[in-house]
PDB file of N, CA and C in Angstrom:
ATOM      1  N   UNK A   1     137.710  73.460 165.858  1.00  0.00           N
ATOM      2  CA  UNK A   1     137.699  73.211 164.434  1.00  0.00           C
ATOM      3  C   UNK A   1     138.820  72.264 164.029  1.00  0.00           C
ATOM      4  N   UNK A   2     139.905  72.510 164.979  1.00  0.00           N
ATOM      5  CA  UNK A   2     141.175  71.608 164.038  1.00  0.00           C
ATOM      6  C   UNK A   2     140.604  70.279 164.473  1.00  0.00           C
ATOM      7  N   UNK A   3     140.068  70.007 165.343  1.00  0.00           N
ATOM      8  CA  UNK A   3     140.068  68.299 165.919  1.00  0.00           C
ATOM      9  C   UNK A   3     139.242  68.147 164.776  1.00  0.00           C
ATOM     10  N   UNK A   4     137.943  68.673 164.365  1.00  0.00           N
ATOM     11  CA  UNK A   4     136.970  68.369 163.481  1.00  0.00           C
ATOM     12  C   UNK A   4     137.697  68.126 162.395  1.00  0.00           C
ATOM     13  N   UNK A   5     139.101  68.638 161.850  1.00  0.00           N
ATOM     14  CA  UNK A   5     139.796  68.630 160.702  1.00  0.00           C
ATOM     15  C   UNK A   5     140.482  66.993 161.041  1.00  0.00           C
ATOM     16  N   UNK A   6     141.008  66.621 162.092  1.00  0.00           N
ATOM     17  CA  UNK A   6     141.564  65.785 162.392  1.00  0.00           C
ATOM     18  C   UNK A   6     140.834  64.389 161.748  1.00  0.00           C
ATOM     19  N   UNK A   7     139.756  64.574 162.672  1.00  0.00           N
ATOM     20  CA  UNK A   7     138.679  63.226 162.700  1.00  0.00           C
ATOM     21  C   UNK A   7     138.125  62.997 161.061  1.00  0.00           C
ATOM     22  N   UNK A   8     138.362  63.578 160.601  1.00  0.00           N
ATOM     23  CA  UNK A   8     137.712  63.518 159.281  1.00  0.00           C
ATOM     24  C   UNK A   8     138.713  62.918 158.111  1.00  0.00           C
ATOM     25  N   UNK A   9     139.835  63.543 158.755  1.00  0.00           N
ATOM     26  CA  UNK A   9     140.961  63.372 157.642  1.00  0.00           C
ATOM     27  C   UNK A   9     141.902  62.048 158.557  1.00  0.00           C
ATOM     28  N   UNK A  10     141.341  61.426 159.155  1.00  0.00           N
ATOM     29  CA  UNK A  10     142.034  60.536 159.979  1.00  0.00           C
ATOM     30  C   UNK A  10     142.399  58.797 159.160  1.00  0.00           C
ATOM     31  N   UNK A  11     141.183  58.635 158.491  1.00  0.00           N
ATOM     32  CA  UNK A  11     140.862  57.321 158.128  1.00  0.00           C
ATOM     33  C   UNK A  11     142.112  57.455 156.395  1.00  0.00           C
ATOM     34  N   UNK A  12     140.892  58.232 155.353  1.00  0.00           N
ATOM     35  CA  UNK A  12     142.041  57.837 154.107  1.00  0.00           C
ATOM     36  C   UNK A  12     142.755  59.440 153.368  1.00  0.00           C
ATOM     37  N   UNK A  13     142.109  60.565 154.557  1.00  0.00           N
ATOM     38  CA  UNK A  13     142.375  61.767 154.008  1.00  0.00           C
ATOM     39  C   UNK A  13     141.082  62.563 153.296  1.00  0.00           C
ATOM     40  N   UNK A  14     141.462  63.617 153.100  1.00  0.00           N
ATOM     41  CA  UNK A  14     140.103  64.153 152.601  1.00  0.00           C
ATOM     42  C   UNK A  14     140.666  65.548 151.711  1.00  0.00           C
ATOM     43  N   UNK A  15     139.643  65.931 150.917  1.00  0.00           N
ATOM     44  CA  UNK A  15     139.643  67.020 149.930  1.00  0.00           C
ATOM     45  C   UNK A  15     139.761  68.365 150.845  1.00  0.00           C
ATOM     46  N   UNK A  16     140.012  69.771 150.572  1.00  0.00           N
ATOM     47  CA  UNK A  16     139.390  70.329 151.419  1.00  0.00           C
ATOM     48  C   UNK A  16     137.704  70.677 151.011  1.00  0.00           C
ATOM     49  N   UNK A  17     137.718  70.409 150.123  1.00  0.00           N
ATOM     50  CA  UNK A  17     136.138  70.339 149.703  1.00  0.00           C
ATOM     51  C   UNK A  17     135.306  69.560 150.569  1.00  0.00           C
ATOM     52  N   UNK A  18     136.236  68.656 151.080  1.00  0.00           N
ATOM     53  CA  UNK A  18     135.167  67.270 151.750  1.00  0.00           C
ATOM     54  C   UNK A  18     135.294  68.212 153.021  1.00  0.00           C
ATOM     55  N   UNK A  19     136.489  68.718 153.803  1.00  0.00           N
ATOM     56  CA  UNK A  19     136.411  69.017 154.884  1.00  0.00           C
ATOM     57  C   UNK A  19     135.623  70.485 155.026  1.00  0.00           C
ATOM     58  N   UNK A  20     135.545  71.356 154.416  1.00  0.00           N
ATOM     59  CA  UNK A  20     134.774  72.553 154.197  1.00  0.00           C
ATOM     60  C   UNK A  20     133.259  71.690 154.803  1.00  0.00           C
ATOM     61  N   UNK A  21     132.659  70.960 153.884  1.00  0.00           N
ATOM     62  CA  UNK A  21     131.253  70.405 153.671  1.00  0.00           C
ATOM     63  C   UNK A  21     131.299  69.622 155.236  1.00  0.00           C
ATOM     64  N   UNK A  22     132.189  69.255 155.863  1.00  0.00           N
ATOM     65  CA  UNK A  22     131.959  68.451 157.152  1.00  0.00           C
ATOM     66  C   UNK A  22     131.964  69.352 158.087  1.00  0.00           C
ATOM     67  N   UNK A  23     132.640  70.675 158.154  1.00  0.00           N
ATOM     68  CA  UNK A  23     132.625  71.783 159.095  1.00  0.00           C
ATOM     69  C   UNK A  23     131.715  72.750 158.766  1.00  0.00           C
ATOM     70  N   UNK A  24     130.966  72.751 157.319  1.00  0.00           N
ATOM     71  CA  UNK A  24     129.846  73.631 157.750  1.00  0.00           C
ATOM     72  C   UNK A  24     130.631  74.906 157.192  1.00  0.00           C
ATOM     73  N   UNK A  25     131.842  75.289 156.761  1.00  0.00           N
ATOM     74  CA  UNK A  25     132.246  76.253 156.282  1.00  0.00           C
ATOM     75  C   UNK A  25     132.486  76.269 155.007  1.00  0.00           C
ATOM     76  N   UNK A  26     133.199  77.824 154.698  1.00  0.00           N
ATOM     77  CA  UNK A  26     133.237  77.730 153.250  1.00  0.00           C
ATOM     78  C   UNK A  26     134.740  76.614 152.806  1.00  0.00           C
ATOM     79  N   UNK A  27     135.125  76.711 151.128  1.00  0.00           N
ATOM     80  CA  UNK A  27     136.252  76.175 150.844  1.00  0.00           C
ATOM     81  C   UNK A  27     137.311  77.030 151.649  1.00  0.00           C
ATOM     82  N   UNK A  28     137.107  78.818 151.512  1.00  0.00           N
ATOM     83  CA  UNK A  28     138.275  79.597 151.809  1.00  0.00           C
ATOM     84  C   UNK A  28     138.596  78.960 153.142  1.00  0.00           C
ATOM     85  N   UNK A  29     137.613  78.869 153.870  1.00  0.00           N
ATOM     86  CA  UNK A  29     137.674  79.091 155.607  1.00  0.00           C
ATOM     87  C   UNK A  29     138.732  77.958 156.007  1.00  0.00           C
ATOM     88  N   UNK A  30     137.885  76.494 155.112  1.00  0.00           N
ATOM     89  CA  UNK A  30     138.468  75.582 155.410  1.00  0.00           C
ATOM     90  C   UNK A  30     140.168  75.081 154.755  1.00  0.00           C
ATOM     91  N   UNK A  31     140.275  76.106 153.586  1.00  0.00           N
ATOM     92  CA  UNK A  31     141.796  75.979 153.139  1.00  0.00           C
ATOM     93  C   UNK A  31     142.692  76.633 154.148  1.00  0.00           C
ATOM     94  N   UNK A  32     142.117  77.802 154.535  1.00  0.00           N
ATOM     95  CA  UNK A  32     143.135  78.761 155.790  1.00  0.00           C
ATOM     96  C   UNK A  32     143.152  77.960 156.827  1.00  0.00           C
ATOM     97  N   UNK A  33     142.325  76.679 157.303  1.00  0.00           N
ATOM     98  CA  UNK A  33     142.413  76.014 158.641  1.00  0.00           C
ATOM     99  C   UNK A  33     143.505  74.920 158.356  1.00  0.00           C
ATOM    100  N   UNK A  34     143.410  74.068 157.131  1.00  0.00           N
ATOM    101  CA  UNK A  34     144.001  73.591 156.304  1.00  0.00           C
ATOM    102  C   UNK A  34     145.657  73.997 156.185  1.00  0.00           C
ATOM    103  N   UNK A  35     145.978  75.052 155.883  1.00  0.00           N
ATOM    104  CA  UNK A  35     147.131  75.641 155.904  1.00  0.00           C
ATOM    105  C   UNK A  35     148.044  76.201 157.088  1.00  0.00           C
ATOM    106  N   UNK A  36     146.732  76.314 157.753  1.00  0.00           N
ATOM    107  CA  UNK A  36     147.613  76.643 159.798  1.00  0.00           C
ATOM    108  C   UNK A  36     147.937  75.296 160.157  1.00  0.00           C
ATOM    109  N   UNK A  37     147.173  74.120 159.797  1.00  0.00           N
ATOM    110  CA  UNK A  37     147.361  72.972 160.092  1.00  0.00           C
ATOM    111  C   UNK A  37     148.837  72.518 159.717  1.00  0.00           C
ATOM    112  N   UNK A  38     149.315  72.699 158.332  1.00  0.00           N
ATOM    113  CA  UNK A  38     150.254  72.363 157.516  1.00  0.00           C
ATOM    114  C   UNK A  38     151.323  72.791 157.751  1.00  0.00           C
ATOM    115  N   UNK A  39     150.883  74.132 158.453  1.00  0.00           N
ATOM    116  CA  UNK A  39     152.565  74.717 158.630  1.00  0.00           C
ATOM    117  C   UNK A  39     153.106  74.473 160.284  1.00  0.00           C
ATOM    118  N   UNK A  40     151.837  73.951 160.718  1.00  0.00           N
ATOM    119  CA  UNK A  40     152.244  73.388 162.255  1.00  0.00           C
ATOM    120  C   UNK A  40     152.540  71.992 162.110  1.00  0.00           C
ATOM    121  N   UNK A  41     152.394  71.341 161.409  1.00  0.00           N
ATOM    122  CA  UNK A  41     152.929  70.006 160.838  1.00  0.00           C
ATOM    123  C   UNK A  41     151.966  68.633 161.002  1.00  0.00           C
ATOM    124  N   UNK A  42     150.815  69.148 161.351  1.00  0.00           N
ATOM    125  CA  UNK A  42     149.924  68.272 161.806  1.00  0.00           C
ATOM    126  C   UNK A  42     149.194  67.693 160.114  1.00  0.00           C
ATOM    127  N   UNK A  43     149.589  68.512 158.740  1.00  0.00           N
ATOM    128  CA  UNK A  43     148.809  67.361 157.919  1.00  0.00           C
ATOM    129  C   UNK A  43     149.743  68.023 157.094  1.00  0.00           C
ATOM    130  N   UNK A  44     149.577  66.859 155.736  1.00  0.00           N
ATOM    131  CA  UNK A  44     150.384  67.388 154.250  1.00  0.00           C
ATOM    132  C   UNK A  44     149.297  67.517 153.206  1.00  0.00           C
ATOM    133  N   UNK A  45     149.224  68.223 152.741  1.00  0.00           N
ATOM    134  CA  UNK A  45     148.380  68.241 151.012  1.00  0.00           C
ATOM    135  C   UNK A  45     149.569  67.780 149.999  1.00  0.00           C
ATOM    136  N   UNK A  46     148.492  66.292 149.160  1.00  0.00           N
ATOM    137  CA  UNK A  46     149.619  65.887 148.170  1.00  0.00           C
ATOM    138  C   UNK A  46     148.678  65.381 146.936  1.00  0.00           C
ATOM    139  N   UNK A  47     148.864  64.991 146.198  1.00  0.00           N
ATOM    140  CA  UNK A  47     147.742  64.807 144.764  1.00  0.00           C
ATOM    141  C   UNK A  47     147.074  63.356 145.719  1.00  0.00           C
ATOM    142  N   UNK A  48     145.362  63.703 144.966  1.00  0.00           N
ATOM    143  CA  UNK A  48     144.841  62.296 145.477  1.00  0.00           C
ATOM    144  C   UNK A  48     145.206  61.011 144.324  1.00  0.00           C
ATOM    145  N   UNK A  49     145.467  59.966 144.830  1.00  0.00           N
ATOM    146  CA  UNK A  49     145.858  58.826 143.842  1.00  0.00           C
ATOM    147  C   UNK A  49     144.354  58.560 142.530  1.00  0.00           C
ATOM    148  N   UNK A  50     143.091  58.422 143.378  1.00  0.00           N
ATOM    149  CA  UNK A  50     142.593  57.965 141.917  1.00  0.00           C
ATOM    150  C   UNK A  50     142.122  59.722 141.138  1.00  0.00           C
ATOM    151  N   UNK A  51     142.124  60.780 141.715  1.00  0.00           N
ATOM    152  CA  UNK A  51     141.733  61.771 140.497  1.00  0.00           C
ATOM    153  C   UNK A  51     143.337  62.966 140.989  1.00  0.00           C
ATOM    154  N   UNK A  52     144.339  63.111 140.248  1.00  0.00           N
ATOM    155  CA  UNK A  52     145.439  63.831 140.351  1.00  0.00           C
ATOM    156  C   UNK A  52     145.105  65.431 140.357  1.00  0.00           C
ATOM    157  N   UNK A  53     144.247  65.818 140.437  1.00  0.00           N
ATOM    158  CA  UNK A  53     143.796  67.624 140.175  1.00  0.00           C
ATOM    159  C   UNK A  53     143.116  67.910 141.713  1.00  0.00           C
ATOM    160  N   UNK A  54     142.665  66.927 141.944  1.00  0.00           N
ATOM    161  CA  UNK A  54     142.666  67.189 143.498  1.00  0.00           C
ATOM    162  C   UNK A  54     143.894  66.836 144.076  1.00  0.00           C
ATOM    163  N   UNK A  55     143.682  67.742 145.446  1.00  0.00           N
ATOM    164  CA  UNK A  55     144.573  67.667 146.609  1.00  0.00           C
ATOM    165  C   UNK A  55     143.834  66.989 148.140  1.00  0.00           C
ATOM    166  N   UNK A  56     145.247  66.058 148.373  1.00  0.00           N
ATOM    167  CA  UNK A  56     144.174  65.307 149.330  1.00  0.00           C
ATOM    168  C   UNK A  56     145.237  65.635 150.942  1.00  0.00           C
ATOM    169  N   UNK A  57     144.889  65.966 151.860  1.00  0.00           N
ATOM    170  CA  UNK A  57     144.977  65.930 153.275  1.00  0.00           C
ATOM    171  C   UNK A  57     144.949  65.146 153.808  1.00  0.00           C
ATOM    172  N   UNK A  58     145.991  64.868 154.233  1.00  0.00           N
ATOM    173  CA  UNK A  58     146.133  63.702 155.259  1.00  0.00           C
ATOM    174  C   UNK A  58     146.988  64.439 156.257  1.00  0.00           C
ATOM    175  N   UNK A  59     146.630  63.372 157.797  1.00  0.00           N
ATOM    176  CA  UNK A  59     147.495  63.761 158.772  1.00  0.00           C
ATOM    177  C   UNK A  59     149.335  62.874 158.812  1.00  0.00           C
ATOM    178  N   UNK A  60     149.727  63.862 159.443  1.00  0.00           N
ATOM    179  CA  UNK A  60     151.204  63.169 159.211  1.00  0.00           C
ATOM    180  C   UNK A  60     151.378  62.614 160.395  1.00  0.00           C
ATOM    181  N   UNK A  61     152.509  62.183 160.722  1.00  0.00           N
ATOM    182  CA  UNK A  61     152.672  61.313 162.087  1.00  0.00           C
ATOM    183  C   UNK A  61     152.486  62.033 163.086  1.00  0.00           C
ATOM    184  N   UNK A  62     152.592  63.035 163.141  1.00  0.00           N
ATOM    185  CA  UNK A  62     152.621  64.179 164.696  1.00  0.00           C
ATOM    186  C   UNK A  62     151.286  64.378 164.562  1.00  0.00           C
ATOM    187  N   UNK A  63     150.381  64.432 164.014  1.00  0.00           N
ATOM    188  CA  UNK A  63     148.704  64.839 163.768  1.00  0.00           C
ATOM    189  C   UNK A  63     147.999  62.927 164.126  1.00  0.00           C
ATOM    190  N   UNK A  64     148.867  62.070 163.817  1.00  0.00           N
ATOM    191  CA  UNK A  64     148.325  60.590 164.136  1.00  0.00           C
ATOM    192  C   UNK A  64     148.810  60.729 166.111  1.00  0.00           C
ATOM    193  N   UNK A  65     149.650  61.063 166.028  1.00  0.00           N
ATOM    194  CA  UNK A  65     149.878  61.396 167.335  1.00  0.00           C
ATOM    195  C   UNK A  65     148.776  62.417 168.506  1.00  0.00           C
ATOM    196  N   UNK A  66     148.654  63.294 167.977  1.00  0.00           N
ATOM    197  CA  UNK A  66     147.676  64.011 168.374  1.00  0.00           C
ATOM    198  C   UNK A  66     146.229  63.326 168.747  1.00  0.00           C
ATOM    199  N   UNK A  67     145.939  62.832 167.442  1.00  0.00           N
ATOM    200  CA  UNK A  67     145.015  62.195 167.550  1.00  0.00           C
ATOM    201  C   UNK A  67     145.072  60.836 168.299  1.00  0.00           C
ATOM    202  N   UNK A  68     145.848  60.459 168.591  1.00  0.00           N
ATOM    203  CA  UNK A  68     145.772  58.958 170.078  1.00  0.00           C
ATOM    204  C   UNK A  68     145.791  59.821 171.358  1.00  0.00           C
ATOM    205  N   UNK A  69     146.371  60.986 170.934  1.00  0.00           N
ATOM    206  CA  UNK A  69     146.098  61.226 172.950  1.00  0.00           C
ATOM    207  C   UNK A  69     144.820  61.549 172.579  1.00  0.00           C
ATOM    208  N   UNK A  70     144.201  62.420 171.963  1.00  0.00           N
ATOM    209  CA  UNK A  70     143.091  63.211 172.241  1.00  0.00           C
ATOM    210  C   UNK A  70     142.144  62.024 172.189  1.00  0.00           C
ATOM    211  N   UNK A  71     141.909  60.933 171.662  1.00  0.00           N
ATOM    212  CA  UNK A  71     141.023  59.627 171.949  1.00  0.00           C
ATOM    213  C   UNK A  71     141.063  59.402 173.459  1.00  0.00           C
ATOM    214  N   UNK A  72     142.556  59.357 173.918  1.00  0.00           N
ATOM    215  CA  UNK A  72     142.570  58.669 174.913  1.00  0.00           C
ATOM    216  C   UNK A  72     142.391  59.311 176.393  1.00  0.00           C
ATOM    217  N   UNK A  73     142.611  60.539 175.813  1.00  0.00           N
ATOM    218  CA  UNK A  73     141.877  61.864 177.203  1.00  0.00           C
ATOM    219  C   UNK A  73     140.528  62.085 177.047  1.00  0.00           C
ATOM    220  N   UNK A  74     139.591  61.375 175.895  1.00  0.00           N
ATOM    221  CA  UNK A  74     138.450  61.712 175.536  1.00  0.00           C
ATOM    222  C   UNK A  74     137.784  60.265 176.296  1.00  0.00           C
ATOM    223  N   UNK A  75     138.532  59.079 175.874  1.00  0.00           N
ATOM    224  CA  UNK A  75     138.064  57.747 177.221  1.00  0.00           C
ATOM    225  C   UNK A  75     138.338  58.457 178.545  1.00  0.00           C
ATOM    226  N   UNK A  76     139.597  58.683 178.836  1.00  0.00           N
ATOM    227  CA  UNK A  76     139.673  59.164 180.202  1.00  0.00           C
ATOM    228  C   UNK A  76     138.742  59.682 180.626  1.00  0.00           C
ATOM    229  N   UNK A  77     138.099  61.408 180.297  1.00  0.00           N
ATOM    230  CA  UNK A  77     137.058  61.391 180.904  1.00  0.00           C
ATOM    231  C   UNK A  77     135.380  61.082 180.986  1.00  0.00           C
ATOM    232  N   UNK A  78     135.707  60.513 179.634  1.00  0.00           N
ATOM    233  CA  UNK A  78     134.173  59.068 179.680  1.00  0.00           C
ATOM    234  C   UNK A  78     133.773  58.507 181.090  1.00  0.00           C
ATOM    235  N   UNK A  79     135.431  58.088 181.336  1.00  0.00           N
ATOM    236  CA  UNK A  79     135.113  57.172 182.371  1.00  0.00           C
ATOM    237  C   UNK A  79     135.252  57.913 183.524  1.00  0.00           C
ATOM    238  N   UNK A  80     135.877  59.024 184.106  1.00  0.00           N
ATOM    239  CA  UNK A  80     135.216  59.732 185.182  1.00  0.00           C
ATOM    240  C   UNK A  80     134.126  59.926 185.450  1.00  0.00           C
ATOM    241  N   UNK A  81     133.705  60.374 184.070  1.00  0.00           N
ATOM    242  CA  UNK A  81     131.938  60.493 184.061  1.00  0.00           C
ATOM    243  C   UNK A  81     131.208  59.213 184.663  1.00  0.00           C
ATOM    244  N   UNK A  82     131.609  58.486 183.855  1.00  0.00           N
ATOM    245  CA  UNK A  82     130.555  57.124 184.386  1.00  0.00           C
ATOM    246  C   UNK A  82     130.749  57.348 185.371  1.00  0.00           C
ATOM    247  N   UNK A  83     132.181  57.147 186.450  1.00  0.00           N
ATOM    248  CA  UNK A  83     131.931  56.635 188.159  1.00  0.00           C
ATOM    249  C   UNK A  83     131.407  57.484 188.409  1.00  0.00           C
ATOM    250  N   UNK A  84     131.202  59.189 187.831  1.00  0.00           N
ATOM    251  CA  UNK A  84     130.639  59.711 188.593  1.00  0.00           C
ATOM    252  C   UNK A  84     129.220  60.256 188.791  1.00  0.00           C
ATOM    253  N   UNK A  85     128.472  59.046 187.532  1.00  0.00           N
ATOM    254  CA  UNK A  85     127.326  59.227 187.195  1.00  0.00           C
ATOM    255  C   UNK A  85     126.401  57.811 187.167  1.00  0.00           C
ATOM    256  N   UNK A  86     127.394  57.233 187.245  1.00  0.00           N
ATOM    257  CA  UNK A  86     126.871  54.952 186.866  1.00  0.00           C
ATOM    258  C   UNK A  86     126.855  55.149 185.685  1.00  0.00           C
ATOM    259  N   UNK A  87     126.638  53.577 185.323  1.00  0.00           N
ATOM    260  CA  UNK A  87     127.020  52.990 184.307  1.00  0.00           C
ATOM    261  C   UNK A  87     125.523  53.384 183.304  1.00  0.00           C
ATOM    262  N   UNK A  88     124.235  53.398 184.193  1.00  0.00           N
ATOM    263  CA  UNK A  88     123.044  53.655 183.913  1.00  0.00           C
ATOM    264  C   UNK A  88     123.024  55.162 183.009  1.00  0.00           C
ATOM    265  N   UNK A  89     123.395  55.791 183.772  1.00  0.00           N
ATOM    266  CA  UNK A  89     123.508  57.521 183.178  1.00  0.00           C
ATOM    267  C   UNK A  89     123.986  57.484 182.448  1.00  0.00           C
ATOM    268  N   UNK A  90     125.193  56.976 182.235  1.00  0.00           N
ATOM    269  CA  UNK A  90     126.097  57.024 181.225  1.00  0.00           C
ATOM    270  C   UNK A  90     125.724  56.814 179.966  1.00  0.00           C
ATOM    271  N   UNK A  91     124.938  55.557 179.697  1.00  0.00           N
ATOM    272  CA  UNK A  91     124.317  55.042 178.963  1.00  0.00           C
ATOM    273  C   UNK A  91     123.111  56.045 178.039  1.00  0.00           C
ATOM    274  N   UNK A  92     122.464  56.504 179.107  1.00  0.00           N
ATOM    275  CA  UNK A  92     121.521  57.225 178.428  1.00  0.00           C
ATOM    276  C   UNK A  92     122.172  58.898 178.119  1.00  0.00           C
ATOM    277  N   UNK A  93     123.135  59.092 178.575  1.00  0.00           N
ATOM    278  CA  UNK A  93     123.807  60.448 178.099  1.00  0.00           C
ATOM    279  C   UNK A  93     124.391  60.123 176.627  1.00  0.00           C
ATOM    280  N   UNK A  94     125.050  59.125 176.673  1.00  0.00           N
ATOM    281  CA  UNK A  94     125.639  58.528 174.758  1.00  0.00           C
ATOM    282  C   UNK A  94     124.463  58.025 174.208  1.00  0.00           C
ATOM    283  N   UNK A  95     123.056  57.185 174.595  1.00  0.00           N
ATOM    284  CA  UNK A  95     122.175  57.668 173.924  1.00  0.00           C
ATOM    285  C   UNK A  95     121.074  58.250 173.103  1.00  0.00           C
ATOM    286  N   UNK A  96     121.651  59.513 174.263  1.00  0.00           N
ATOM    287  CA  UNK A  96     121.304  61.326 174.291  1.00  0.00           C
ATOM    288  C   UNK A  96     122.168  61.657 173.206  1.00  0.00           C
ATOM    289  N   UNK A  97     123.685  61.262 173.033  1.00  0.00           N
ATOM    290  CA  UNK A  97     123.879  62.147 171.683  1.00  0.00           C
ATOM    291  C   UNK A  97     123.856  61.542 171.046  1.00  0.00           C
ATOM    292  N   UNK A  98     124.188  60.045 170.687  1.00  0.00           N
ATOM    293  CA  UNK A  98     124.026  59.961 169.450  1.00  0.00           C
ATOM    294  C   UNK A  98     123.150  60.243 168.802  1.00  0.00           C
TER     295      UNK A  98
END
């Protein structure tokens, strides 16, 4: 769930309303994920600039951090996969999910 919190709130930040609705959970669920997040230091809640009554989430530098390794252990084993599948498989496994 937290990566799902990550990826979402990565680009300009997000409501927890927005992130609730992207995880499929409620507001509560997603404020308590929200708040474990916050006090581990991985995001801040601060007013959003164009509507001030919302609160917007963003990740802080240790959560931008997080998020480059976890990209880059997520290529890493992309590419195990491929050698250990070709370039062919590979192909049709990404897309398989997309």
């Amino acid at each position: 769930m937290h990566g799902l919190v990550f990826a979402r709130t990565a680009s300009a930040g997000a409501t927890v309303n927005e992130i609730a609705a992207h995880l499929g959970v409620t507001k509560q669920s997603a404020a308590a994920i929200v708040e474990t997040l916050e006090n581990q230091g991985y995001v801040t809640r601060g007013p959003r600039p164009t509507d001030r009554r919302a609160r917007l989430v963003q990740l802080t530098g240790r959560g931008r951090a997080v998020t480059r390794l976890a990209a880059r252990s997520a290529a890493d084993v992309a590419a195990d996969l491929e050698r250990d599948i070709g370039h062919d498989a590979m192909a049709t496994v990404i897309g398989a999910l997309q």
